[in-house]
PDB file of N, CA and C in Angstrom:
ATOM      1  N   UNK A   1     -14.880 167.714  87.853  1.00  0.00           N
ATOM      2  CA  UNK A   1     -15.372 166.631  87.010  1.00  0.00           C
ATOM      3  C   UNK A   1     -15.904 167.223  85.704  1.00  0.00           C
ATOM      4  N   UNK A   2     -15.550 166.478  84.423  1.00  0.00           N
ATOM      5  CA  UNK A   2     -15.507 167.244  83.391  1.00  0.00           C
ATOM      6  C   UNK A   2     -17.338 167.254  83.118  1.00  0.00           C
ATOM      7  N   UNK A   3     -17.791 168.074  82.472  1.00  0.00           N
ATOM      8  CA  UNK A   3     -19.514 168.714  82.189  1.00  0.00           C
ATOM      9  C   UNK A   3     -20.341 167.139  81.643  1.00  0.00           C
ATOM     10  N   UNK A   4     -19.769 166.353  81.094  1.00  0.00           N
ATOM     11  CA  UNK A   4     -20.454 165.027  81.120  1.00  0.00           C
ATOM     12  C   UNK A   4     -20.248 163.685  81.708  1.00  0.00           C
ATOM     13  N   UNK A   5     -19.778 163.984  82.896  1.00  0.00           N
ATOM     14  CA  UNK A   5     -20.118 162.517  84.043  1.00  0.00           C
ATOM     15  C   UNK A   5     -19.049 162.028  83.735  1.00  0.00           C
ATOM     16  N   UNK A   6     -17.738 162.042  83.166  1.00  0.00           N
ATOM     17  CA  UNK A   6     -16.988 161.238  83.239  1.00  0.00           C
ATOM     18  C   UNK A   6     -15.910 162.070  84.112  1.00  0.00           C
ATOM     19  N   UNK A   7     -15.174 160.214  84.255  1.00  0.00           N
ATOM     20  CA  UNK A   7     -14.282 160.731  84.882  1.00  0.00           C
ATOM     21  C   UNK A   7     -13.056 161.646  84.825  1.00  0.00           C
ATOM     22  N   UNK A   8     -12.046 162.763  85.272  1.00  0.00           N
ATOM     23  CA  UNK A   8     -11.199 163.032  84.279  1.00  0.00           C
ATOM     24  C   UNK A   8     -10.274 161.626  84.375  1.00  0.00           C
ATOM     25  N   UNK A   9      -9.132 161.938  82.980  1.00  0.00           N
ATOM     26  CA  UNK A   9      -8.439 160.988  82.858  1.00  0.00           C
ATOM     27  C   UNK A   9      -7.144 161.109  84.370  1.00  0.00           C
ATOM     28  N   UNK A  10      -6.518 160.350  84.125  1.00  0.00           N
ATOM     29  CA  UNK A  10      -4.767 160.566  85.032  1.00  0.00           C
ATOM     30  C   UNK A  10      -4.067 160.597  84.088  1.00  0.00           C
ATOM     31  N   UNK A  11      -2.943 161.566  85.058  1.00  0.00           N
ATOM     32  CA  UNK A  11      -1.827 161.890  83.814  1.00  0.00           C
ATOM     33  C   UNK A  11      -1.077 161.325  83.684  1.00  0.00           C
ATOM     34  N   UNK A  12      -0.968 159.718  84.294  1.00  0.00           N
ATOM     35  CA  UNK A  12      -0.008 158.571  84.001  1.00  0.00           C
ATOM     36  C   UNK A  12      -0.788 157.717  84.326  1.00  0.00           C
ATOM     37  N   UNK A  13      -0.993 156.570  83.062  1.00  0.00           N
ATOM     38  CA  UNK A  13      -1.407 155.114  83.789  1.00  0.00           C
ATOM     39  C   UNK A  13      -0.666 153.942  83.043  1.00  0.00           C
ATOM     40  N   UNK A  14       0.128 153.269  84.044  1.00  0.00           N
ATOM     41  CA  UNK A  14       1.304 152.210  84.028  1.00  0.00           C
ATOM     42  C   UNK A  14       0.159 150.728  84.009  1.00  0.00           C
ATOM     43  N   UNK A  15       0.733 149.938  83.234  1.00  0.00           N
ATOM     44  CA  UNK A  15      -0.028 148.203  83.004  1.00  0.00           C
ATOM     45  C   UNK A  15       1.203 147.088  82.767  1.00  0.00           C
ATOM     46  N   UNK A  16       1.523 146.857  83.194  1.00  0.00           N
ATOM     47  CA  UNK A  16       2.191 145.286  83.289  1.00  0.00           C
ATOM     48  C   UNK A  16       1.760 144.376  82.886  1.00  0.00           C
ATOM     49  N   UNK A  17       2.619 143.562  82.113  1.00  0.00           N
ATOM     50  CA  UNK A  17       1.992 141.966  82.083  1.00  0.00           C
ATOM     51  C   UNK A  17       3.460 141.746  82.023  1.00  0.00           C
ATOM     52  N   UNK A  18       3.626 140.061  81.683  1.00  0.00           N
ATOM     53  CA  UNK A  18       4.620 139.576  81.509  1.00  0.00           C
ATOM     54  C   UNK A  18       4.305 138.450  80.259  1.00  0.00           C
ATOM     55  N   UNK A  19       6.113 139.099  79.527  1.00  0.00           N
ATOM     56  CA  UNK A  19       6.144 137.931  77.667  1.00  0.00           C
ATOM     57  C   UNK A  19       7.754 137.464  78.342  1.00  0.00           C
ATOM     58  N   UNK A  20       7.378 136.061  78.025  1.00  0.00           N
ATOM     59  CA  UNK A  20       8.442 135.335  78.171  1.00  0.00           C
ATOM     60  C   UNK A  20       9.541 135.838  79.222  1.00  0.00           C
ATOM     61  N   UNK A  21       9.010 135.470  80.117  1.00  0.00           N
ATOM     62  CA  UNK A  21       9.220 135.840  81.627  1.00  0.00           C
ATOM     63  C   UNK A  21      10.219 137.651  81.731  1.00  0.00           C
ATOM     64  N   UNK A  22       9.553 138.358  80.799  1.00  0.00           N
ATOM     65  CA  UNK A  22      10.265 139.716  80.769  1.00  0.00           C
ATOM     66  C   UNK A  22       8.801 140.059  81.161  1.00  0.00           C
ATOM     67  N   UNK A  23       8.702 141.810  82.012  1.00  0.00           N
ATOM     68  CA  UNK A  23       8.146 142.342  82.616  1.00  0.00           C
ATOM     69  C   UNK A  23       7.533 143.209  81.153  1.00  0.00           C
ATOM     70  N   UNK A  24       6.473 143.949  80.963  1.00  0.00           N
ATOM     71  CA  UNK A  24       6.373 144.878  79.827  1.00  0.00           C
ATOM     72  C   UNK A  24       5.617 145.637  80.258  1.00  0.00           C
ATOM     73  N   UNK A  25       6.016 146.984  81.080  1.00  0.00           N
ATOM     74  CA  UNK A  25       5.049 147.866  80.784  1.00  0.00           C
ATOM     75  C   UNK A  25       4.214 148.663  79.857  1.00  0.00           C
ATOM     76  N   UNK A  26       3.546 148.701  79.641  1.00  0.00           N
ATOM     77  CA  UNK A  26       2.551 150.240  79.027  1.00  0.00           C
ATOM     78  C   UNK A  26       2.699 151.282  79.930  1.00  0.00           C
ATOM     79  N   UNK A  27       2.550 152.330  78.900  1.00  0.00           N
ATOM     80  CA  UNK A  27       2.751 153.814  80.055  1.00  0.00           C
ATOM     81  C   UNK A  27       1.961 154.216  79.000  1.00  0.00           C
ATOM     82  N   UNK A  28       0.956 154.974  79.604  1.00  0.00           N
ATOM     83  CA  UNK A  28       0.063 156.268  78.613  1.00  0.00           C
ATOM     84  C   UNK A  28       0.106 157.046  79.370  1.00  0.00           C
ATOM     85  N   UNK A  29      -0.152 158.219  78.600  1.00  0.00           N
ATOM     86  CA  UNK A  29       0.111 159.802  79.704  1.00  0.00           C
ATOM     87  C   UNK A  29       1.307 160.481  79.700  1.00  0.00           C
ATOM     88  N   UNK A  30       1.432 161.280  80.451  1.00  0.00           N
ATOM     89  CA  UNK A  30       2.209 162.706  80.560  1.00  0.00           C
ATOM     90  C   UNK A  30       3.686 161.652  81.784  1.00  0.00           C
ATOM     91  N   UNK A  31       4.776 161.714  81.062  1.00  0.00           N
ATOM     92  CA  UNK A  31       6.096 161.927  81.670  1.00  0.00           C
ATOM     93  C   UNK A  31       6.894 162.860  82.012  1.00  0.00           C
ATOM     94  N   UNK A  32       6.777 163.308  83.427  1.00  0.00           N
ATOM     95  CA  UNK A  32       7.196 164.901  83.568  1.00  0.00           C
ATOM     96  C   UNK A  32       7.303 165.003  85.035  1.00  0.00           C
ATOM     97  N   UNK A  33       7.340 165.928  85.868  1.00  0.00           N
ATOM     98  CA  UNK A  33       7.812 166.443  87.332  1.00  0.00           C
ATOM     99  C   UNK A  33       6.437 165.883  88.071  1.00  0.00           C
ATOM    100  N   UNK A  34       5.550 165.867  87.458  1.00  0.00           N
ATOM    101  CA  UNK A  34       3.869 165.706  88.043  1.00  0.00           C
ATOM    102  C   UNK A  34       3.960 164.221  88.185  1.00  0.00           C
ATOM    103  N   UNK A  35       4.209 163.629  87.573  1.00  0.00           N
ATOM    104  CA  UNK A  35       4.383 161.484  87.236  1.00  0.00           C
ATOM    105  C   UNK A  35       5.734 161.239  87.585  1.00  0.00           C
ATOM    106  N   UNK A  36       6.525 161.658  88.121  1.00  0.00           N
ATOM    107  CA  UNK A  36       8.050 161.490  88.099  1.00  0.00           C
ATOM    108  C   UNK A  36       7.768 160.336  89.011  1.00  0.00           C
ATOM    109  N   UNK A  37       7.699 160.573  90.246  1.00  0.00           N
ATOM    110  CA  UNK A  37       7.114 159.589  91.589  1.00  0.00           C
ATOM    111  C   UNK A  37       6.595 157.887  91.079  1.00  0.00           C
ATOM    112  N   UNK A  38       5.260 158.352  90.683  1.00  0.00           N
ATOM    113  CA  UNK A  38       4.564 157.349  90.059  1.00  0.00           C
ATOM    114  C   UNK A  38       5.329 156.531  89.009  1.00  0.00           C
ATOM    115  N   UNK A  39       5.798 156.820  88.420  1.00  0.00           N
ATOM    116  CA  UNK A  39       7.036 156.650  87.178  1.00  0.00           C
ATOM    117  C   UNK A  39       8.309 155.798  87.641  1.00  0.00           C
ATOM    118  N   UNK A  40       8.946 156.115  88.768  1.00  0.00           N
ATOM    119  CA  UNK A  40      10.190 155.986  89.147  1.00  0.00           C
ATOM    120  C   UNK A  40       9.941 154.815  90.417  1.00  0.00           C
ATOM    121  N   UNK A  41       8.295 154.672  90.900  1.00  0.00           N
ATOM    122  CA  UNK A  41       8.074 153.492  91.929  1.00  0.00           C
ATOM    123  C   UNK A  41       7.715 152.473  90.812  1.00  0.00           C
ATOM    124  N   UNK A  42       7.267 152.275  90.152  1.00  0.00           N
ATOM    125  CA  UNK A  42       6.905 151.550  88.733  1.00  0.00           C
ATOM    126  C   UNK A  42       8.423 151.036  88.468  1.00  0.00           C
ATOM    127  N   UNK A  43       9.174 151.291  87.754  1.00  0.00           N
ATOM    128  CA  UNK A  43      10.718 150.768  87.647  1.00  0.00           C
ATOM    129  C   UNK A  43      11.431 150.269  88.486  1.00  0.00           C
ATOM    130  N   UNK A  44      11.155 150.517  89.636  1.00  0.00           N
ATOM    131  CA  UNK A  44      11.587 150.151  90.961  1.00  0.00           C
ATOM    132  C   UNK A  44      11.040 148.801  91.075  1.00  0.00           C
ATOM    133  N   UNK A  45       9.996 148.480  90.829  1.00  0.00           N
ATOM    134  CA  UNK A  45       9.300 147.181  91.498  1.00  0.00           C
ATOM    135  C   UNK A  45       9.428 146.870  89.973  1.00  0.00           C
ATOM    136  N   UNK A  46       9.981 147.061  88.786  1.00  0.00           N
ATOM    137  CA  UNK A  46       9.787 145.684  87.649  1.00  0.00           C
ATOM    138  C   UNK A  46      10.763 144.647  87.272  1.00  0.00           C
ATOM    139  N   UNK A  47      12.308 144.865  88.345  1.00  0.00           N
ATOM    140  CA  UNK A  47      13.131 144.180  87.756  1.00  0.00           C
ATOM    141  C   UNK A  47      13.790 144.612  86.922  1.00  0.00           C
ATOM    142  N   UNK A  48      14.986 143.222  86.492  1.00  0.00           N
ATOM    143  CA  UNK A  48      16.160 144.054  85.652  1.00  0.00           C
ATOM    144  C   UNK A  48      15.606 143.698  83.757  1.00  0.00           C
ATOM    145  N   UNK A  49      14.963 142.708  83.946  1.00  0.00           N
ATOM    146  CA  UNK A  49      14.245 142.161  82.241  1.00  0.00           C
ATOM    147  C   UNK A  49      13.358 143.200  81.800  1.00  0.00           C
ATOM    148  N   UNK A  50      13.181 143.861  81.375  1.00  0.00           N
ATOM    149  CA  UNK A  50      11.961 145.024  80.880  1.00  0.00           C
ATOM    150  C   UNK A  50      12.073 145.681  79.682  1.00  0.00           C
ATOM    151  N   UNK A  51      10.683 145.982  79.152  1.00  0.00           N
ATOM    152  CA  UNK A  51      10.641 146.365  78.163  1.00  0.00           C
ATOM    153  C   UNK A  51       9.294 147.250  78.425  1.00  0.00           C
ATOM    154  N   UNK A  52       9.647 148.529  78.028  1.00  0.00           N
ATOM    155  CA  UNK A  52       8.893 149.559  78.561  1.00  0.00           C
ATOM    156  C   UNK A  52       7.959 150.204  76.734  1.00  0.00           C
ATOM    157  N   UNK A  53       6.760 149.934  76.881  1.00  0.00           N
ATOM    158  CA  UNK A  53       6.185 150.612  75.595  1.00  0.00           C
ATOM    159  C   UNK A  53       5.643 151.920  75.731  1.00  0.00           C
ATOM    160  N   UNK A  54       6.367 152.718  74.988  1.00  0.00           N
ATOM    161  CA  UNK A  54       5.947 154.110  75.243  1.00  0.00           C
ATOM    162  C   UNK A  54       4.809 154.431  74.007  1.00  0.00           C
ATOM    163  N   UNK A  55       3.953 153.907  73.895  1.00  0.00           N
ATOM    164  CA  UNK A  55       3.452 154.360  72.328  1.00  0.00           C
ATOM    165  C   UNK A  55       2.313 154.759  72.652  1.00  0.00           C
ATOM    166  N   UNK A  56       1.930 154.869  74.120  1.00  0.00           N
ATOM    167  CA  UNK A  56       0.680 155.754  74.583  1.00  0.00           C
ATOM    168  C   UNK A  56       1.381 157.306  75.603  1.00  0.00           C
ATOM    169  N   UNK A  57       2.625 157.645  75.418  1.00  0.00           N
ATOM    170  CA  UNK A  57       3.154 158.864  75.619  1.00  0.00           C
ATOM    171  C   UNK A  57       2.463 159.944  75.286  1.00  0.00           C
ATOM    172  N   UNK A  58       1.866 160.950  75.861  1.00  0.00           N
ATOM    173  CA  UNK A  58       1.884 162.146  74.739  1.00  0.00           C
ATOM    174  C   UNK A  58       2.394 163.098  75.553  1.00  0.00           C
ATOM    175  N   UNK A  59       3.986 163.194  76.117  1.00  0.00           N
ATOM    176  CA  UNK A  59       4.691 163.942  76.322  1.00  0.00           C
ATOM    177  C   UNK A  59       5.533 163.072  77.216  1.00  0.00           C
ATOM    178  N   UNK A  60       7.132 163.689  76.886  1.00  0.00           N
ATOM    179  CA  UNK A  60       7.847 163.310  78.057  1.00  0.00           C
ATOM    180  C   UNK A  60       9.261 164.230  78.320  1.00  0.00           C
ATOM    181  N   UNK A  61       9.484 164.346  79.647  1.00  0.00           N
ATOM    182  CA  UNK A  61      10.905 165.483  79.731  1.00  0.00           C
ATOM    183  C   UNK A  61      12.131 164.411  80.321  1.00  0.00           C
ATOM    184  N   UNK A  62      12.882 165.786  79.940  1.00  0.00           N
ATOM    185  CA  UNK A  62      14.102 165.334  80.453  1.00  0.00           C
ATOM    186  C   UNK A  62      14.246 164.353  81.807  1.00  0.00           C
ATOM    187  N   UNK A  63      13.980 164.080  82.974  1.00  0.00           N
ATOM    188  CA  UNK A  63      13.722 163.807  84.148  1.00  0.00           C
ATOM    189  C   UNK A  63      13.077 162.286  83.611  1.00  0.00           C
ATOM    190  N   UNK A  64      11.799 161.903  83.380  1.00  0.00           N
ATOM    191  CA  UNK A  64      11.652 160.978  82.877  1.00  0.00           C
ATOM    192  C   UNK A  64      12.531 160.060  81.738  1.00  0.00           C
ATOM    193  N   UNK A  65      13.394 160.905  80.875  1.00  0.00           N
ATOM    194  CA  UNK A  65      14.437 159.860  80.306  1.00  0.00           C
ATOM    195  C   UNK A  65      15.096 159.717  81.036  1.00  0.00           C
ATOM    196  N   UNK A  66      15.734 161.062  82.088  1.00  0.00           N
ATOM    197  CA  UNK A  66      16.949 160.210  83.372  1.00  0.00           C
ATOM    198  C   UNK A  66      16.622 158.923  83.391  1.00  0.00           C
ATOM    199  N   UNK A  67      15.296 158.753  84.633  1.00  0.00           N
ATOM    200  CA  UNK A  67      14.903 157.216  85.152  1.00  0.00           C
ATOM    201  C   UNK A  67      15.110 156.220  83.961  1.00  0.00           C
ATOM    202  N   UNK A  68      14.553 156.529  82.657  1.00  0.00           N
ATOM    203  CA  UNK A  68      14.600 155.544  81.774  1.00  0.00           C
ATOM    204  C   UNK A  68      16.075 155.147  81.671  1.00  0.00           C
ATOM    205  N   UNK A  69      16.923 156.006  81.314  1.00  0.00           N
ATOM    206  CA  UNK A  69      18.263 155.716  81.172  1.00  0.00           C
ATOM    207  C   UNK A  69      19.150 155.196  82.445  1.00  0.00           C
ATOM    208  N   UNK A  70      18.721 155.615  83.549  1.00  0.00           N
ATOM    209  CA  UNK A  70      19.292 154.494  84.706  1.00  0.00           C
ATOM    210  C   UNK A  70      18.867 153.709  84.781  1.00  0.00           C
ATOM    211  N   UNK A  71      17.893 153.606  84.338  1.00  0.00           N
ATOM    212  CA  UNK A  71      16.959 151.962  84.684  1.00  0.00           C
ATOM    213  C   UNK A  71      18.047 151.223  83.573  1.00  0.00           C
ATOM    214  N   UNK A  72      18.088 151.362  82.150  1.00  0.00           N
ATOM    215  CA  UNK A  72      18.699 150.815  81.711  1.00  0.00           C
ATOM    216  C   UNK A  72      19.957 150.730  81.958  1.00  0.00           C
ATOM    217  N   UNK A  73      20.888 151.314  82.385  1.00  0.00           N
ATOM    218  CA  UNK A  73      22.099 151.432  82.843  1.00  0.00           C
ATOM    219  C   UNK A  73      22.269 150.281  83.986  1.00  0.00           C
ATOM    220  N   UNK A  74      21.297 150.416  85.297  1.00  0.00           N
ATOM    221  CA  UNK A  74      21.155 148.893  85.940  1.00  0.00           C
ATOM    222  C   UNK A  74      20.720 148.108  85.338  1.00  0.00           C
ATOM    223  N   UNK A  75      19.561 147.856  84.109  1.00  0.00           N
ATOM    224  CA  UNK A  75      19.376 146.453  84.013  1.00  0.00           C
ATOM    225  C   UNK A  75      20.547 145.776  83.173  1.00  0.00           C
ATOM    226  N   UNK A  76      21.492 146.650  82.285  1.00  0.00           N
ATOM    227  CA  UNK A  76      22.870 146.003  81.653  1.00  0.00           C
ATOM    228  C   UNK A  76      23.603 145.528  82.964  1.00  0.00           C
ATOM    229  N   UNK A  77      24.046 146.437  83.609  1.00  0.00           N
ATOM    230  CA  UNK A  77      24.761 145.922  84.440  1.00  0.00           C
ATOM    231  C   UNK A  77      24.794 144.672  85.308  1.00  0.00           C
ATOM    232  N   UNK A  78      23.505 144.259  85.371  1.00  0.00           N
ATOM    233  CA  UNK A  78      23.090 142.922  86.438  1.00  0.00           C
ATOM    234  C   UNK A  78      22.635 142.310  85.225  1.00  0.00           C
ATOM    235  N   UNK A  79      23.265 142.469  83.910  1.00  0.00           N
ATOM    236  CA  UNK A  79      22.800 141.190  82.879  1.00  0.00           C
ATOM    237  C   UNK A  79      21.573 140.941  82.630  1.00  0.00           C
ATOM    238  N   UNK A  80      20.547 142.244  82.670  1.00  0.00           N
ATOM    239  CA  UNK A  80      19.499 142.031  82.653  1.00  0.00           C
ATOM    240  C   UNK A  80      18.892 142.498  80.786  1.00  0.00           C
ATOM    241  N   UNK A  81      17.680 142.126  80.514  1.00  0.00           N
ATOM    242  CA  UNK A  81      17.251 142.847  79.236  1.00  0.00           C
ATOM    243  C   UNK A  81      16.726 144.103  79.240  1.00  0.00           C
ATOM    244  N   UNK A  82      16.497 144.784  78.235  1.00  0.00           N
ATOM    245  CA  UNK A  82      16.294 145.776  78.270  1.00  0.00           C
ATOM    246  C   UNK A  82      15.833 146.581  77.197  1.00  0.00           C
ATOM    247  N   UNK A  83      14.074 147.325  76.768  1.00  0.00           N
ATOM    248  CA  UNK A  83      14.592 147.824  75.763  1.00  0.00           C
ATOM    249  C   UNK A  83      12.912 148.558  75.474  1.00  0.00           C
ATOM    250  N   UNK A  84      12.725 149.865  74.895  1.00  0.00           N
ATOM    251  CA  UNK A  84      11.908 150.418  74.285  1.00  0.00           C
ATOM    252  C   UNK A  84      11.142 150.639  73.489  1.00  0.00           C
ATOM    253  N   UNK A  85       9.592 150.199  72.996  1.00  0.00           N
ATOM    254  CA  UNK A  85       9.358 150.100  71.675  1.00  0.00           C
ATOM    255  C   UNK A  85       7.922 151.605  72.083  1.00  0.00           C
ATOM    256  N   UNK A  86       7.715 151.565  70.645  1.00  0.00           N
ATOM    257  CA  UNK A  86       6.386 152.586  70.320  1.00  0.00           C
ATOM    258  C   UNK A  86       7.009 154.071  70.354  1.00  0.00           C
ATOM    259  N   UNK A  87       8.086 154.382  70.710  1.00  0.00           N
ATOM    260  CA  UNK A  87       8.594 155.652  70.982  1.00  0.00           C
ATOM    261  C   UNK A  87       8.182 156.720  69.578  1.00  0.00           C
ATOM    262  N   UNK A  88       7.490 157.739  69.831  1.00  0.00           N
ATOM    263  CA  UNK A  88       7.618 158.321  68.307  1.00  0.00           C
ATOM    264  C   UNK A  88       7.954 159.786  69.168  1.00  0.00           C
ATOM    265  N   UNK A  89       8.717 160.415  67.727  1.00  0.00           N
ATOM    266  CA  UNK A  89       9.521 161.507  67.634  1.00  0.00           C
ATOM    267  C   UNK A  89       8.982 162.541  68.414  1.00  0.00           C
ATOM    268  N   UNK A  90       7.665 162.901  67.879  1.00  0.00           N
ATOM    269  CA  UNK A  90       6.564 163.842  68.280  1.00  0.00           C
ATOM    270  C   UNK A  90       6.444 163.900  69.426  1.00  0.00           C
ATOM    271  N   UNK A  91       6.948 163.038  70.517  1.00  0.00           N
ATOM    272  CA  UNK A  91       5.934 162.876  71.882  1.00  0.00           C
ATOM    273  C   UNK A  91       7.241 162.729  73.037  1.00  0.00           C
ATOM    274  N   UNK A  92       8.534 162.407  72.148  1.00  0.00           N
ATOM    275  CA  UNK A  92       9.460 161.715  73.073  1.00  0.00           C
ATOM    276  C   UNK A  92      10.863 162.896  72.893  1.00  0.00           C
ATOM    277  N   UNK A  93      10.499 163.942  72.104  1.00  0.00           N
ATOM    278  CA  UNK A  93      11.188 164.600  71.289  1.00  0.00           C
ATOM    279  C   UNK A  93      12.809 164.606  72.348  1.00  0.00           C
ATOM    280  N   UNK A  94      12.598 164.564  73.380  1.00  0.00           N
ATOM    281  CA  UNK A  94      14.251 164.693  74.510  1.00  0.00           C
ATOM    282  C   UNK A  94      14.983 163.519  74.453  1.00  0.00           C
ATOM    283  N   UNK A  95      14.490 162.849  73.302  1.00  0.00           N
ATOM    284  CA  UNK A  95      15.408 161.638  73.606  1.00  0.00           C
ATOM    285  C   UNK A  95      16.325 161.869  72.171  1.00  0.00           C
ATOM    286  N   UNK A  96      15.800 162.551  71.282  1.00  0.00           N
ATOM    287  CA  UNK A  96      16.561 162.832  70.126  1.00  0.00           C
ATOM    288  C   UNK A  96      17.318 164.328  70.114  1.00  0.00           C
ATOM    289  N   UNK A  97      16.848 164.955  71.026  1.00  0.00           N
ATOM    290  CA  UNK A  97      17.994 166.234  71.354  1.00  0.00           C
ATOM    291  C   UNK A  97      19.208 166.128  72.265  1.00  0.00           C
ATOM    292  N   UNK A  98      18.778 164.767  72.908  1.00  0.00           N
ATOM    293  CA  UNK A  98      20.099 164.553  74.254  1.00  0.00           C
ATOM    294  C   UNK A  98      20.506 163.375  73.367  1.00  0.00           C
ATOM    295  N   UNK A  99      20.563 162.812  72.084  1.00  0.00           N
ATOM    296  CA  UNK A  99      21.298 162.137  71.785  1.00  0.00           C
ATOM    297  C   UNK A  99      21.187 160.966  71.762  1.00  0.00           C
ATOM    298  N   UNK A 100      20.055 160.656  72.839  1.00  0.00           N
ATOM    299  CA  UNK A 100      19.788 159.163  73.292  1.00  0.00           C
ATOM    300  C   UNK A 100      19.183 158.411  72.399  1.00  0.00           C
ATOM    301  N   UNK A 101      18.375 158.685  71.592  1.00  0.00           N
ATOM    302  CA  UNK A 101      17.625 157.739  70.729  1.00  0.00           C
ATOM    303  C   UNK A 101      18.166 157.027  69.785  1.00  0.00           C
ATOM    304  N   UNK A 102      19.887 157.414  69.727  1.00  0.00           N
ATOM    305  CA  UNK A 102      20.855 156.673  69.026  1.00  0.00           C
ATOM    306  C   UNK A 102      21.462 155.772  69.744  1.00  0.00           C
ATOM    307  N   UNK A 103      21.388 155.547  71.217  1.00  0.00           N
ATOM    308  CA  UNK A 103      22.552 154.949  72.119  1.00  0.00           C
ATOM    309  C   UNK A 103      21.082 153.745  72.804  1.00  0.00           C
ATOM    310  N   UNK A 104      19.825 154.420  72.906  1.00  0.00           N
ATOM    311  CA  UNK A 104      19.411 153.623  73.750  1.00  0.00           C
ATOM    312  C   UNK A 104      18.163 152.664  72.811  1.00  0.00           C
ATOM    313  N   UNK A 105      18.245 151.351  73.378  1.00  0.00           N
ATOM    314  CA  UNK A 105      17.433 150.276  72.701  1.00  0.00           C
ATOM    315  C   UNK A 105      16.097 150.202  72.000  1.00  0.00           C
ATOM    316  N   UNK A 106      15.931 151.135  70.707  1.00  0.00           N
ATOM    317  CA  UNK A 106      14.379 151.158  70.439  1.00  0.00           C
ATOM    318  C   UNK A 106      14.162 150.419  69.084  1.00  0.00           C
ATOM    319  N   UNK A 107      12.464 149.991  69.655  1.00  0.00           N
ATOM    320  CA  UNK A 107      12.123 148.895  68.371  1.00  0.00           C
ATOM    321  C   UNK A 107      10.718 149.341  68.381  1.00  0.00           C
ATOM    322  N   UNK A 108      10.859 148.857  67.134  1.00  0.00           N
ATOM    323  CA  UNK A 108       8.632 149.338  66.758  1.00  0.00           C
ATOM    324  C   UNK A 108       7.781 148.431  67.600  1.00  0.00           C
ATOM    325  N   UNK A 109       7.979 147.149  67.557  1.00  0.00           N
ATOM    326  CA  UNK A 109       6.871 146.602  68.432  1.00  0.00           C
ATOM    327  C   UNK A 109       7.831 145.542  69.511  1.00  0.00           C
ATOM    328  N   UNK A 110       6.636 144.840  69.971  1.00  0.00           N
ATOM    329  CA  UNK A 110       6.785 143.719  71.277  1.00  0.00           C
ATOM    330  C   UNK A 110       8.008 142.926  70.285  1.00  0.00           C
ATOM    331  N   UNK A 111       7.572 142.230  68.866  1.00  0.00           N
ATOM    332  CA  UNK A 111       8.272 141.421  68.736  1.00  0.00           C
ATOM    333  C   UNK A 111       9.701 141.507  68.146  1.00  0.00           C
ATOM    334  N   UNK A 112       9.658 142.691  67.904  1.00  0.00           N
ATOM    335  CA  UNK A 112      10.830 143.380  67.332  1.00  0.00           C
ATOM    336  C   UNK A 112      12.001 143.606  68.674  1.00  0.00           C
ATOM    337  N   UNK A 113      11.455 143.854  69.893  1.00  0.00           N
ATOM    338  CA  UNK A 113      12.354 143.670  70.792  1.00  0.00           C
ATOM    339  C   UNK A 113      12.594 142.297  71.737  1.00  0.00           C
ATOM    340  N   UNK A 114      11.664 141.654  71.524  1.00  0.00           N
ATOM    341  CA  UNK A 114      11.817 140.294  72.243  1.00  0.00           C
ATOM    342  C   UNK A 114      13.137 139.471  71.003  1.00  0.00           C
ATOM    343  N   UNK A 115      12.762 139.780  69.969  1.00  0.00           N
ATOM    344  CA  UNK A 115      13.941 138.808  69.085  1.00  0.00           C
ATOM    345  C   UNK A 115      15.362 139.329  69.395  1.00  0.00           C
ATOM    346  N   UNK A 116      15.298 140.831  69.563  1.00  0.00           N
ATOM    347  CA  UNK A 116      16.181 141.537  69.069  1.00  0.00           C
ATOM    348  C   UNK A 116      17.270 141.097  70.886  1.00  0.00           C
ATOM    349  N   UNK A 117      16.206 140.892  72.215  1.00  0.00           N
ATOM    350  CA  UNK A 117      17.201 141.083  73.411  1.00  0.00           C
ATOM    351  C   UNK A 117      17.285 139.740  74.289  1.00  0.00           C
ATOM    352  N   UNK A 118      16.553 138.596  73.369  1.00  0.00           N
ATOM    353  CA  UNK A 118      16.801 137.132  74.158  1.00  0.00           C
ATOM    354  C   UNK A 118      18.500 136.619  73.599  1.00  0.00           C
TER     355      UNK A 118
END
């Protein structure tokens, strides 16, 4: 326990709500071999409509874009929505070395992807 009474943080914490009957997570924290679990039961239980905000990331690997990118890969397939906002360069950097940040659905905010995938 860190020298002044608090608690430490976790290295992933996932929040849900729901916009216009699409699922939206928040994710803050570390995406990596340590959160993979936690990460990959989270996607599992949100359905094929989602929109995942990464803009409380401060790291993520390869392994964590897998899930992201199958997740999206099933939610096209079952006609579902789909799509990424808050992503910045600094934090997400494997999504612009594997290419993905050109192929896969990203927008700056909530409303930028709700227009962009109804």
């Amino acid at each position: 326990m860190p020298e002044n009474g608090e608690e430490p943080l976790a290295a992933l914490r996932l929040t849900s709500s729901t916009v216009d009957e699409i699922t939206v997570v928040r994710v803050d924290g570390v995406l990596d071999a340590t959160t993979r679990d936690q990460f990959a039961d989270c996607l599992t239980m949100t359905g094929t409509d989602l929109i995942l905000d990464l803009a409380g990331v401060t790291f993520m690997d390869s392994r964590a874009l897998g899930l992201i990118v199958h997740h999206w890969q099933t939610s096209l397939a079952a006609g579902g929505k789909f799509a990424l906002i808050g992503v910045e360069y600094s934090k997400s950097k494997v999504m612009w070395i594997t290419g993905l940040a050109q192929r896969l659905p990203l927008y700056d905010t909530l409303d930028d992807a709700l227009a962009a995938i109804k």
